[in-house]
C-alpha atoms as a PDB file:
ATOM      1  CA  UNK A   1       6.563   9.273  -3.193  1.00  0.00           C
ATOM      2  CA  UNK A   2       8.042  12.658  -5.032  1.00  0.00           C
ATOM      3  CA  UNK A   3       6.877  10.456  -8.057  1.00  0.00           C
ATOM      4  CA  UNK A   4       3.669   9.571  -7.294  1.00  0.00           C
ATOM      5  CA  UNK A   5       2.309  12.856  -6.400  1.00  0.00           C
ATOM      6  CA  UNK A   6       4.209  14.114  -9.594  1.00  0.00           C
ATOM      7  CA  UNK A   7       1.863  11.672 -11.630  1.00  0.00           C
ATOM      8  CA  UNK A   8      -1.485  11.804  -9.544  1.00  0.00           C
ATOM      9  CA  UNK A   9      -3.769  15.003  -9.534  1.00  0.00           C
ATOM     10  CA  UNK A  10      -5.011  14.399  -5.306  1.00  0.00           C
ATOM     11  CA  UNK A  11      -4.265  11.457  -3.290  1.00  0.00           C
ATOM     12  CA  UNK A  12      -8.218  11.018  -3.833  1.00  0.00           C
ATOM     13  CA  UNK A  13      -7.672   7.543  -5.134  1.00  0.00           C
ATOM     14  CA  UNK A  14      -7.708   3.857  -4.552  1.00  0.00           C
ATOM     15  CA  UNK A  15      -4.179   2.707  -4.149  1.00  0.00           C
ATOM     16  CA  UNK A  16      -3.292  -1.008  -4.535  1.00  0.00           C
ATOM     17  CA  UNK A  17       0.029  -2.735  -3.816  1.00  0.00           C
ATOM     18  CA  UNK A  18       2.088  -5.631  -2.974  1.00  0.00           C
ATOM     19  CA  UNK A  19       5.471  -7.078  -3.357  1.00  0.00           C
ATOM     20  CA  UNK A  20       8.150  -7.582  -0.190  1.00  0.00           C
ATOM     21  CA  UNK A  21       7.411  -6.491   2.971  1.00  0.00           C
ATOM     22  CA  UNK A  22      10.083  -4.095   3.118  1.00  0.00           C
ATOM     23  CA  UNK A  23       8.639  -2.670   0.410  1.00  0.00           C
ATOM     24  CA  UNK A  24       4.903  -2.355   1.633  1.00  0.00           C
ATOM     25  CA  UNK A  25       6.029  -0.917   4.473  1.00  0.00           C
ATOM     26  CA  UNK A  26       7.556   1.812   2.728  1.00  0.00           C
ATOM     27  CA  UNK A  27       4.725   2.293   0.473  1.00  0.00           C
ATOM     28  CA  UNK A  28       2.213   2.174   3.526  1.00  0.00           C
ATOM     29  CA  UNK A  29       3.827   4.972   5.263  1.00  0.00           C
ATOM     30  CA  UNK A  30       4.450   7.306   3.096  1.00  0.00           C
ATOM     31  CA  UNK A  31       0.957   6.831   1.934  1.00  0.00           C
ATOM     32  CA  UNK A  32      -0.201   7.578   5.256  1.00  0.00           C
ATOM     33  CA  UNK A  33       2.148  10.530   5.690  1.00  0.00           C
ATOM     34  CA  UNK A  34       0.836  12.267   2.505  1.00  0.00           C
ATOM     35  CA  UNK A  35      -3.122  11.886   4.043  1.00  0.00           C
ATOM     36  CA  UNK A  36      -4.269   8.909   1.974  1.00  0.00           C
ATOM     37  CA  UNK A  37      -7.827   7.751   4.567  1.00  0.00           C
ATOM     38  CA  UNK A  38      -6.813   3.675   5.380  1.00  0.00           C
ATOM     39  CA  UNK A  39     -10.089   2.868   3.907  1.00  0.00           C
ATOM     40  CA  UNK A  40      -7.920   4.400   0.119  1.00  0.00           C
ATOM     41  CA  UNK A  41      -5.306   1.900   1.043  1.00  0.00           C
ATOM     42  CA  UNK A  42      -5.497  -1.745   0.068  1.00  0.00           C
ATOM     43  CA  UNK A  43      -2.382  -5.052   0.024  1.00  0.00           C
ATOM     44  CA  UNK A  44      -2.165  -8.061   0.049  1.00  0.00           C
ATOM     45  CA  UNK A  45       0.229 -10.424   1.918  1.00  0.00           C
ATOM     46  CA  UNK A  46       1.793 -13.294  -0.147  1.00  0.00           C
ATOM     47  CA  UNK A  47       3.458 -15.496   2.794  1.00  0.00           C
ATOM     48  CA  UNK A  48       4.246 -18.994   1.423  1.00  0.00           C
ATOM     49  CA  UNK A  49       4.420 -20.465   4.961  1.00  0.00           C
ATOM     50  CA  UNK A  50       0.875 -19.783   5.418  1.00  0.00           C
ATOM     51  CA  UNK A  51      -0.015 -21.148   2.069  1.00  0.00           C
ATOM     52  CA  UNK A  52       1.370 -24.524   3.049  1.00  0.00           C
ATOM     53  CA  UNK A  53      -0.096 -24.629   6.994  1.00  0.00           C
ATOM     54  CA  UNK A  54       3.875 -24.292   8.371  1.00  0.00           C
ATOM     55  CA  UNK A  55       2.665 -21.352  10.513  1.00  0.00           C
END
């Protein structure tokens, strides 16, 4: 996160991400801990279960 805001002017932005869940998670908090709205913060889930109907 110390990177991010070292690179970014505001957390006024769009931010965009995916990759393992432990991953988003992280990303998705500390997102929310630094005051990013949830309407800033988009992912997407990859799950290959779901992909093939094996729910």
């Amino acid at each position: 996160m110390e990177w991010l805001q070292s690179i970014l002017p505001d957390k006024d932005a769009n931010f965009y991400f995916c990759g393992p869940i432990s991953f988003m998670k992280a990303i998705n908090n500390a997102l929310k801990q630094w005051g990013v709205p949830k309407n800033n913060i988009h992912y997407e889930v990859f799950n290959p279960i779901a992909i093939l109907g094996e729910e």
